[in-house]
PDB file of N, CA and C in Angstrom:
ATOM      1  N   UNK A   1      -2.649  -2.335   1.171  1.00  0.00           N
ATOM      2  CA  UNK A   1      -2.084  -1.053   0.772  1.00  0.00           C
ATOM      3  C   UNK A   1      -1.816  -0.205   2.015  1.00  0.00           C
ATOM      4  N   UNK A   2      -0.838   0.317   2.104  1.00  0.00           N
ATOM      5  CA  UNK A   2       0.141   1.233   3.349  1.00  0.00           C
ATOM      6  C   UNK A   2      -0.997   2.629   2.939  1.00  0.00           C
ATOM      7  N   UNK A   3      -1.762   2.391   3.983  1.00  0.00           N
ATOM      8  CA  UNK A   3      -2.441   4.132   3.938  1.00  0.00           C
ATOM      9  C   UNK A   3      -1.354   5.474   4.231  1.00  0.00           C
ATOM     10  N   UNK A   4      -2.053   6.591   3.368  1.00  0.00           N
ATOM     11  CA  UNK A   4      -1.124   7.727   3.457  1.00  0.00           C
ATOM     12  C   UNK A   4      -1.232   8.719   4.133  1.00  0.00           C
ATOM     13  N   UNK A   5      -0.337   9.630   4.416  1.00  0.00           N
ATOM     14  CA  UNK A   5      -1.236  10.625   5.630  1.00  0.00           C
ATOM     15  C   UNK A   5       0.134  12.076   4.519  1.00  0.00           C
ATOM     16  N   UNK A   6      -0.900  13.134   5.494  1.00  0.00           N
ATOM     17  CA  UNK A   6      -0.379  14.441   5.183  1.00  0.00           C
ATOM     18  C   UNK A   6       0.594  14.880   5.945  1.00  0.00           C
ATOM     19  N   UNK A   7       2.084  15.452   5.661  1.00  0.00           N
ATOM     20  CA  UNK A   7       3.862  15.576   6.237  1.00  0.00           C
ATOM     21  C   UNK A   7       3.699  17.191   5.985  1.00  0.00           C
ATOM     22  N   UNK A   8       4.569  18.040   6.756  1.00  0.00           N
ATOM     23  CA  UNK A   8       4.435  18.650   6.647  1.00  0.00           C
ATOM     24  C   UNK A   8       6.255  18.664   6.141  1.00  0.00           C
ATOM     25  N   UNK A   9       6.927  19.207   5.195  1.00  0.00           N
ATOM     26  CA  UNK A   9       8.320  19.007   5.044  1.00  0.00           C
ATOM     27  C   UNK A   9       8.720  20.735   5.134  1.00  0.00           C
ATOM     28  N   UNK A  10       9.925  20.521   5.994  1.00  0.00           N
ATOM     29  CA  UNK A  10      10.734  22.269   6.002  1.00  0.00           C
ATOM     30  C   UNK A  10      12.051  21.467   5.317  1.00  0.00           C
ATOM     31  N   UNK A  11      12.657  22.685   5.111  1.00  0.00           N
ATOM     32  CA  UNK A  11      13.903  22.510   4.069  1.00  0.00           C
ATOM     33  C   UNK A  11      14.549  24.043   4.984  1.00  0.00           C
ATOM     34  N   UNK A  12      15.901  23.217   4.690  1.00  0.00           N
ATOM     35  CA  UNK A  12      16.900  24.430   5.381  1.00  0.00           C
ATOM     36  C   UNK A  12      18.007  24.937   4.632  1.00  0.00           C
ATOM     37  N   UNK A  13      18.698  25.857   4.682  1.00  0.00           N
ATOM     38  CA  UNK A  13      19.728  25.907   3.474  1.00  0.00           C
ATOM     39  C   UNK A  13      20.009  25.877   2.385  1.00  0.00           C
ATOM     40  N   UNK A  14      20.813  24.453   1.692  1.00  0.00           N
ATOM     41  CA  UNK A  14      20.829  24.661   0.215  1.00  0.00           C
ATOM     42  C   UNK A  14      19.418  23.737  -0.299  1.00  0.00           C
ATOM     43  N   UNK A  15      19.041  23.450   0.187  1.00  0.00           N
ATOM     44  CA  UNK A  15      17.515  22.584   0.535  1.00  0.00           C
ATOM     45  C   UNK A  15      16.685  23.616  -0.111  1.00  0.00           C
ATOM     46  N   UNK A  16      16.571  24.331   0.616  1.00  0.00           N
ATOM     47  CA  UNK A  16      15.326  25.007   0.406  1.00  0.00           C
ATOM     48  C   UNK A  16      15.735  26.034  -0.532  1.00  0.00           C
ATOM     49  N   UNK A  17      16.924  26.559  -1.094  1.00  0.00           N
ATOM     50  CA  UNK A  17      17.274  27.563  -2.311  1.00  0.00           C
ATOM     51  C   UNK A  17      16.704  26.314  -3.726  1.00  0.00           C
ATOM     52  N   UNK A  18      16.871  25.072  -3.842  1.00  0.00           N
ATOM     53  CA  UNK A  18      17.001  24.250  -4.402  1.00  0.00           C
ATOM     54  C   UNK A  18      15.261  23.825  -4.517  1.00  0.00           C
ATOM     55  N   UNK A  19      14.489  23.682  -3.792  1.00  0.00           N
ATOM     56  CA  UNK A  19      13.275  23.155  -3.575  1.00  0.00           C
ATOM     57  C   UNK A  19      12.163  24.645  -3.946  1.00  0.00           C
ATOM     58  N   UNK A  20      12.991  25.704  -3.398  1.00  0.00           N
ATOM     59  CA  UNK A  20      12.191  26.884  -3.976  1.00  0.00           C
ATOM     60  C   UNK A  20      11.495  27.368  -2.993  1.00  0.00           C
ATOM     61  N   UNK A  21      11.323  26.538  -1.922  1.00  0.00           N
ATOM     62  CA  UNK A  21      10.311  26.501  -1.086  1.00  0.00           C
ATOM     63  C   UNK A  21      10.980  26.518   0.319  1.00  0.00           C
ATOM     64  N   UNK A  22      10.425  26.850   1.548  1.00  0.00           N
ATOM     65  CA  UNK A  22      10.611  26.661   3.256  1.00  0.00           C
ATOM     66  C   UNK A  22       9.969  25.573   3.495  1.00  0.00           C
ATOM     67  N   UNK A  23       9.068  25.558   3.322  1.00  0.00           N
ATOM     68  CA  UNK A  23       8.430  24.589   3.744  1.00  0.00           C
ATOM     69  C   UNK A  23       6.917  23.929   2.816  1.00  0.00           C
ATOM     70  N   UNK A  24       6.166  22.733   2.482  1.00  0.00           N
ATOM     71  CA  UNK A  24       5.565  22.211   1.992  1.00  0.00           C
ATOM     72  C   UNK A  24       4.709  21.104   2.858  1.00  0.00           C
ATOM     73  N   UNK A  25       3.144  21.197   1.943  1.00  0.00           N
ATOM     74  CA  UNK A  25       2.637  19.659   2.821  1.00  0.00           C
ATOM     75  C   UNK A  25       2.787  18.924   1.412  1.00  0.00           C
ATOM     76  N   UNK A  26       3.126  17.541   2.050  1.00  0.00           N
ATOM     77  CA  UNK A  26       3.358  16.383   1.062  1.00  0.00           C
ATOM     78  C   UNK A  26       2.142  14.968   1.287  1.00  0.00           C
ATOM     79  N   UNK A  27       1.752  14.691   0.686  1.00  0.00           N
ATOM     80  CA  UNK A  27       1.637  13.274   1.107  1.00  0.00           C
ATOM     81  C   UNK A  27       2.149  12.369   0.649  1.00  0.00           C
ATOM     82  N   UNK A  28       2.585  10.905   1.740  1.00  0.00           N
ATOM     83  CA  UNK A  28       3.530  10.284   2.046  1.00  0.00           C
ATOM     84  C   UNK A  28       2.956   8.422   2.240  1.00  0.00           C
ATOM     85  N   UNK A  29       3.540   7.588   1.846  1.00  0.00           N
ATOM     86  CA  UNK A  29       2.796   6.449   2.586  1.00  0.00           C
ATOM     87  C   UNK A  29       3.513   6.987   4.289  1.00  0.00           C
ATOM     88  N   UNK A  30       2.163   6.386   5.177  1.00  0.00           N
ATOM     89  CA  UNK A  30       2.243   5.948   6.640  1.00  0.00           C
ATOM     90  C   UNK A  30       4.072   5.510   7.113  1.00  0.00           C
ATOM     91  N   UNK A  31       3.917   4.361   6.511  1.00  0.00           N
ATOM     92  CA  UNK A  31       5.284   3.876   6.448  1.00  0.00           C
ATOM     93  C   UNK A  31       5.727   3.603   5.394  1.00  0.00           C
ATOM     94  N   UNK A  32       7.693   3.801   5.732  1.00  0.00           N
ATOM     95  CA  UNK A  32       8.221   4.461   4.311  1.00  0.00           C
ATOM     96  C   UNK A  32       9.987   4.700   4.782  1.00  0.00           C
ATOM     97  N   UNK A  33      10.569   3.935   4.129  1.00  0.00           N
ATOM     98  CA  UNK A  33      11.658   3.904   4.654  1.00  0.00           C
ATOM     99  C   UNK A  33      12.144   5.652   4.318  1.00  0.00           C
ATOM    100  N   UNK A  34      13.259   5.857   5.013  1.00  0.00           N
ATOM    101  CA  UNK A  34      14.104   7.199   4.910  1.00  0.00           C
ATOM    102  C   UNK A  34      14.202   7.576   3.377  1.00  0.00           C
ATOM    103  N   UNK A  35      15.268   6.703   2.989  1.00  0.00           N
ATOM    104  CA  UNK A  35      15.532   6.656   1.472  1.00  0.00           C
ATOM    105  C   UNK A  35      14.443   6.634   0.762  1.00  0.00           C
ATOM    106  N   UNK A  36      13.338   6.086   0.771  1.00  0.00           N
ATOM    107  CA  UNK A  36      12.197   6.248   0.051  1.00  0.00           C
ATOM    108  C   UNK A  36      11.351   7.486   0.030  1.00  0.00           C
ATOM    109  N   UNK A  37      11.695   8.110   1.288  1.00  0.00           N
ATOM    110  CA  UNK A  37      11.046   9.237   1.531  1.00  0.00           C
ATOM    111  C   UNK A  37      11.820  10.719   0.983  1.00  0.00           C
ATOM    112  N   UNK A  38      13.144   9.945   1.201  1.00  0.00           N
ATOM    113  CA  UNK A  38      14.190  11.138   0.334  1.00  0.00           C
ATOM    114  C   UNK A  38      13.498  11.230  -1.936  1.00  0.00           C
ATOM    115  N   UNK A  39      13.408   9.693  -1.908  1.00  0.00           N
ATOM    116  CA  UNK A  39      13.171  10.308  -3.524  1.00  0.00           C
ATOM    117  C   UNK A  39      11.784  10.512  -3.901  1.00  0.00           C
ATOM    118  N   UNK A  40      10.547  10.326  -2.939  1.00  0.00           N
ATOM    119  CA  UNK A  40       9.775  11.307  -2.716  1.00  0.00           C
ATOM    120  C   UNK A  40      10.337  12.655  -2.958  1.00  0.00           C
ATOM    121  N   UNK A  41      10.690  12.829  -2.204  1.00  0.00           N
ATOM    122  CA  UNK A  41      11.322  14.299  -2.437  1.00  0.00           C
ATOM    123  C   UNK A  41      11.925  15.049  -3.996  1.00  0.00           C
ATOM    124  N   UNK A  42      12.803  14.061  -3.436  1.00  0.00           N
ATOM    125  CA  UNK A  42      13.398  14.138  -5.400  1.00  0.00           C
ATOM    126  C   UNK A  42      12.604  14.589  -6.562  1.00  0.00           C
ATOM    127  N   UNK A  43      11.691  13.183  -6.645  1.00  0.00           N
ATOM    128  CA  UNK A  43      10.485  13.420  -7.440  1.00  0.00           C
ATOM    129  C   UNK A  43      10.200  14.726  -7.719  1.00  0.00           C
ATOM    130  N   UNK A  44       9.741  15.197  -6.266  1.00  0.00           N
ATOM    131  CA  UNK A  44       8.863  17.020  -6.525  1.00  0.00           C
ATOM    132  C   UNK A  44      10.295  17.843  -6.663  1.00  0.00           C
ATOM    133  N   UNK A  45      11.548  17.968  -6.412  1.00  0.00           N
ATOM    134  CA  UNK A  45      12.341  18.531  -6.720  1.00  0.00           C
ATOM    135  C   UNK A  45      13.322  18.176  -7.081  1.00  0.00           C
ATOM    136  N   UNK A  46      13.468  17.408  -8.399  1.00  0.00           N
ATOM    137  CA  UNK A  46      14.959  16.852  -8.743  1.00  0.00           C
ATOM    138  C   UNK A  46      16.231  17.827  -8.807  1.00  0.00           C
ATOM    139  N   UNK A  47      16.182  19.006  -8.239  1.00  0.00           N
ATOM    140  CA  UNK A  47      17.932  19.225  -8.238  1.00  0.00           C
ATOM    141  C   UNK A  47      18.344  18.829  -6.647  1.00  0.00           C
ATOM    142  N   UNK A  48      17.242  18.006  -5.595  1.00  0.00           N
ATOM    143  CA  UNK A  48      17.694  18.023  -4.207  1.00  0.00           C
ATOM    144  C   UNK A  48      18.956  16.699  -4.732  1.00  0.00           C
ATOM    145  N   UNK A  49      18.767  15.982  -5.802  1.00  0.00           N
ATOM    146  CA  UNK A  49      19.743  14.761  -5.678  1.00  0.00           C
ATOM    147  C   UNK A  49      21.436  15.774  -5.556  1.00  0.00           C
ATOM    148  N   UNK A  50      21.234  16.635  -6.201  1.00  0.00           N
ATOM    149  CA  UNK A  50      23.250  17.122  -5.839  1.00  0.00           C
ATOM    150  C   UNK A  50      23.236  17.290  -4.420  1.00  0.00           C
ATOM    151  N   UNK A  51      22.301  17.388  -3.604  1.00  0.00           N
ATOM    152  CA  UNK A  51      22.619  17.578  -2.478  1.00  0.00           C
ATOM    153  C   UNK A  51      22.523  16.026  -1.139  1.00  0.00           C
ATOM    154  N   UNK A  52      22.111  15.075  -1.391  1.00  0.00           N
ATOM    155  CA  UNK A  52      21.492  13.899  -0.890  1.00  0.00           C
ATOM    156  C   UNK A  52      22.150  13.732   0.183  1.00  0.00           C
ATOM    157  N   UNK A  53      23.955  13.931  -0.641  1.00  0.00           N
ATOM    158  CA  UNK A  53      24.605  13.158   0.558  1.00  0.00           C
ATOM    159  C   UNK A  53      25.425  14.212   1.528  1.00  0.00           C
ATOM    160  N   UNK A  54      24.168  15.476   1.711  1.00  0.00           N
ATOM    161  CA  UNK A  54      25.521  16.430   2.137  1.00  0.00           C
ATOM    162  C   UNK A  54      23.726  16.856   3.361  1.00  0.00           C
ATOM    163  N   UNK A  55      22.769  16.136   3.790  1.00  0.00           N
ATOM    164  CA  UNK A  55      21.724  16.514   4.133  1.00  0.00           C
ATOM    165  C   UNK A  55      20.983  15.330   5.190  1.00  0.00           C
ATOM    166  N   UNK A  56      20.524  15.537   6.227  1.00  0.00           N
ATOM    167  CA  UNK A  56      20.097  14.348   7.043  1.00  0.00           C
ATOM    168  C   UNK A  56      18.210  15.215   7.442  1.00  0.00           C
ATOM    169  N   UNK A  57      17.394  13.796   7.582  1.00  0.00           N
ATOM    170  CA  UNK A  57      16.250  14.419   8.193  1.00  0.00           C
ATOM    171  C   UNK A  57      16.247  14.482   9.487  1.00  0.00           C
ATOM    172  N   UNK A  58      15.146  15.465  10.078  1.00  0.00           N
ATOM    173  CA  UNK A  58      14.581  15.110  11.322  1.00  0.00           C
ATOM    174  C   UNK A  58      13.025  15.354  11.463  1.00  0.00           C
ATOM    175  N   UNK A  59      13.035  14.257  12.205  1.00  0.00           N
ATOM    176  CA  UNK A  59      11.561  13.583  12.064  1.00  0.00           C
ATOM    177  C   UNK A  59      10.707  13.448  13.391  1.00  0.00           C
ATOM    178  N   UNK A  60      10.258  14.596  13.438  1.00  0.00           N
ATOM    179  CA  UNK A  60       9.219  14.827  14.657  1.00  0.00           C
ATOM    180  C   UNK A  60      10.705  15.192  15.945  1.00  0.00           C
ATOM    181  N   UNK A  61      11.856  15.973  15.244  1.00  0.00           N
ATOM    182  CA  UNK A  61      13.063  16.727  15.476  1.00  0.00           C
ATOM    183  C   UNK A  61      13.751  15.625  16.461  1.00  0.00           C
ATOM    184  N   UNK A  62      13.865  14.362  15.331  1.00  0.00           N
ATOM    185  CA  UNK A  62      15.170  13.636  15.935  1.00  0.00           C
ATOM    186  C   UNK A  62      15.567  13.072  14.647  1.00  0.00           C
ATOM    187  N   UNK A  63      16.944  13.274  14.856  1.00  0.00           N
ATOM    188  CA  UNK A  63      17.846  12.963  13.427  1.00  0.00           C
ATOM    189  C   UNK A  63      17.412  11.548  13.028  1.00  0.00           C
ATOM    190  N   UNK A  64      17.723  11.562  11.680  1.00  0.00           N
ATOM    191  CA  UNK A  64      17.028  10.474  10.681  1.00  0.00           C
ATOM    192  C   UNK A  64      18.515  10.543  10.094  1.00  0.00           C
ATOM    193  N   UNK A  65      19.723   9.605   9.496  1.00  0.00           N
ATOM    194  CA  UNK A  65      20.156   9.319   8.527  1.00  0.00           C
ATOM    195  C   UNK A  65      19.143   8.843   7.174  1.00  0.00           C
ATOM    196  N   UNK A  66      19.689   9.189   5.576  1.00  0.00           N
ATOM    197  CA  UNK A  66      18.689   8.601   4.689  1.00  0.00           C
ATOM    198  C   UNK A  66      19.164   7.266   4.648  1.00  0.00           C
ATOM    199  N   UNK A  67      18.754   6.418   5.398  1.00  0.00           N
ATOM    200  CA  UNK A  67      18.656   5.119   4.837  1.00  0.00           C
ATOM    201  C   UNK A  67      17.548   4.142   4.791  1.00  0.00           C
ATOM    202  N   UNK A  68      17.710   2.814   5.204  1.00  0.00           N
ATOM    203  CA  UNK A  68      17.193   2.193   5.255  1.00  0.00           C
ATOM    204  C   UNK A  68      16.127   1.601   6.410  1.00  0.00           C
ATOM    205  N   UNK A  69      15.934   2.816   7.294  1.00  0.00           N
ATOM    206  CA  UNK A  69      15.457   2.590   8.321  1.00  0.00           C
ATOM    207  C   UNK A  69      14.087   2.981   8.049  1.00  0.00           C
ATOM    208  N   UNK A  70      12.630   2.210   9.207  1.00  0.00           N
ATOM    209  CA  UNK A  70      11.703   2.101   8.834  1.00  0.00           C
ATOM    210  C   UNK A  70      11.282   3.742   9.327  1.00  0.00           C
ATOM    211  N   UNK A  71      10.365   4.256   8.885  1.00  0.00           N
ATOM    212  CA  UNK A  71       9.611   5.418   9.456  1.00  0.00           C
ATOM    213  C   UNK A  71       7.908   5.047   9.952  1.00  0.00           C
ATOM    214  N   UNK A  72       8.011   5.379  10.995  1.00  0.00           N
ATOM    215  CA  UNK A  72       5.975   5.361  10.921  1.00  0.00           C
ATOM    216  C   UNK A  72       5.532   6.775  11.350  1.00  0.00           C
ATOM    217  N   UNK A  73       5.187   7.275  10.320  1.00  0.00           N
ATOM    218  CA  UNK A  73       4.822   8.987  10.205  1.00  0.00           C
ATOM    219  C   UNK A  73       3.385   9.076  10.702  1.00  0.00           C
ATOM    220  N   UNK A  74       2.908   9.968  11.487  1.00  0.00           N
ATOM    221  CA  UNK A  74       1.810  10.388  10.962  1.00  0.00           C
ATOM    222  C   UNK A  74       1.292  11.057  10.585  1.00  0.00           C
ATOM    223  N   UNK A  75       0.116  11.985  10.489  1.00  0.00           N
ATOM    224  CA  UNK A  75      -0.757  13.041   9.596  1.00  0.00           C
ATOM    225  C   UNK A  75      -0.120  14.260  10.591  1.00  0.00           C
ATOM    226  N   UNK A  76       0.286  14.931  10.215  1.00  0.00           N
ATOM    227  CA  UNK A  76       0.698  16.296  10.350  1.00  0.00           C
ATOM    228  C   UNK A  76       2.509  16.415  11.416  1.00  0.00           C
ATOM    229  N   UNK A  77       3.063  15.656  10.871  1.00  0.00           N
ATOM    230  CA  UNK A  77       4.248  15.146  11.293  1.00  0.00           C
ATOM    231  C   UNK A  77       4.948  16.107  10.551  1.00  0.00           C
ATOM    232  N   UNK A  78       6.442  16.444  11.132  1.00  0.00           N
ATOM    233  CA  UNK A  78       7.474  17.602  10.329  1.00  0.00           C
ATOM    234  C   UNK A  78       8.758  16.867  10.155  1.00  0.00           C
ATOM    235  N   UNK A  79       8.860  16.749   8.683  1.00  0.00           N
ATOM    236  CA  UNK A  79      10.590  16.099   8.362  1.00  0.00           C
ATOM    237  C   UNK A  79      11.003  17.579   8.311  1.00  0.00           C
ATOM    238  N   UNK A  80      12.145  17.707   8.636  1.00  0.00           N
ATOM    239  CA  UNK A  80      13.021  18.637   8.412  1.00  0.00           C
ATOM    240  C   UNK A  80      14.104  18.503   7.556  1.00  0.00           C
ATOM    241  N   UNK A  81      14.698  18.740   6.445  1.00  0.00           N
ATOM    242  CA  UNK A  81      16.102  18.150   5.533  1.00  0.00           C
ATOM    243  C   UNK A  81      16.522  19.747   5.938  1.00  0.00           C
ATOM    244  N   UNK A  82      17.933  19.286   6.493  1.00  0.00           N
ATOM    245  CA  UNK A  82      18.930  20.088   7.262  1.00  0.00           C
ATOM    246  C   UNK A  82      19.995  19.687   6.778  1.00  0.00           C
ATOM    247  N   UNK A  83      21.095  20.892   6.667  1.00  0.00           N
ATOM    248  CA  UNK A  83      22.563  19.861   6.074  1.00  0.00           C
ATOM    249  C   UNK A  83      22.708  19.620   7.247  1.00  0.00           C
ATOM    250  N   UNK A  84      23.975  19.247   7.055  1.00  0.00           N
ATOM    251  CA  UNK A  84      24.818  18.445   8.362  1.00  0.00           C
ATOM    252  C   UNK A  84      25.304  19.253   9.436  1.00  0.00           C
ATOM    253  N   UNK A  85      25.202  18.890  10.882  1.00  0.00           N
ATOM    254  CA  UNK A  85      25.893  19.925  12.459  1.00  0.00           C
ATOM    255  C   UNK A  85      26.980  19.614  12.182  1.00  0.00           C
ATOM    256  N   UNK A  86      28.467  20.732  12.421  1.00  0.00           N
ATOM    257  CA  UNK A  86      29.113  20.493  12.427  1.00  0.00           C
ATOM    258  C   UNK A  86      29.467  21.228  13.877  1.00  0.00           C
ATOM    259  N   UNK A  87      30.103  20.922  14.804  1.00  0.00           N
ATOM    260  CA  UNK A  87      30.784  21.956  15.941  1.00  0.00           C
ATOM    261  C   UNK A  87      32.070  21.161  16.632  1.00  0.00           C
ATOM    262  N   UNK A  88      32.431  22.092  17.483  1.00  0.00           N
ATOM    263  CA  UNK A  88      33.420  21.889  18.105  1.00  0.00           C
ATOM    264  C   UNK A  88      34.151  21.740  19.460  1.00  0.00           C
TER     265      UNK A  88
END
């Protein structure tokens, strides 16, 4: 069994109008792909799915696409769900 540790999650934008919240501690398995960690999320706030594909993490503040990539988190680690940089 993948031991779990305590995340600390911030939400930015329509994230966090949607989640209700700035910020939350979650617990998480250790390891845990992106996408898995996104419907974590879900779970505690199902209206984040209208937003999924308009939102990227950052994870100990380096961008995460949600996919399929592995994560190894640990206990007091910060995802951030941020929409998307746009500049110019």
């Amino acid at each position: 069994m993948v031991p779990r540790c305590q995340i600390e999650v911030l939400y930015f934008a329509k994230s966090a109008e949607i989640a209700g919240v700035r910020s939350e501690t979650i617990s998480v398995p250790q390891e845990i792909k992106a996408s898995q960690l996104w419907k974590e999320l879900e779970t505690l706030h199902p209206g984040l799915a209208d937003v999924r594909n308009q939102v990227i993490f950052a994870v100990r503040q380096e961008y995460v696409e949600l996919g399929d990539q592995q994560l190894l988190l640990q206990p007091g680690d910060e995802v951030a769900v941020i929409p998307p940089i746009s500049g110019g």
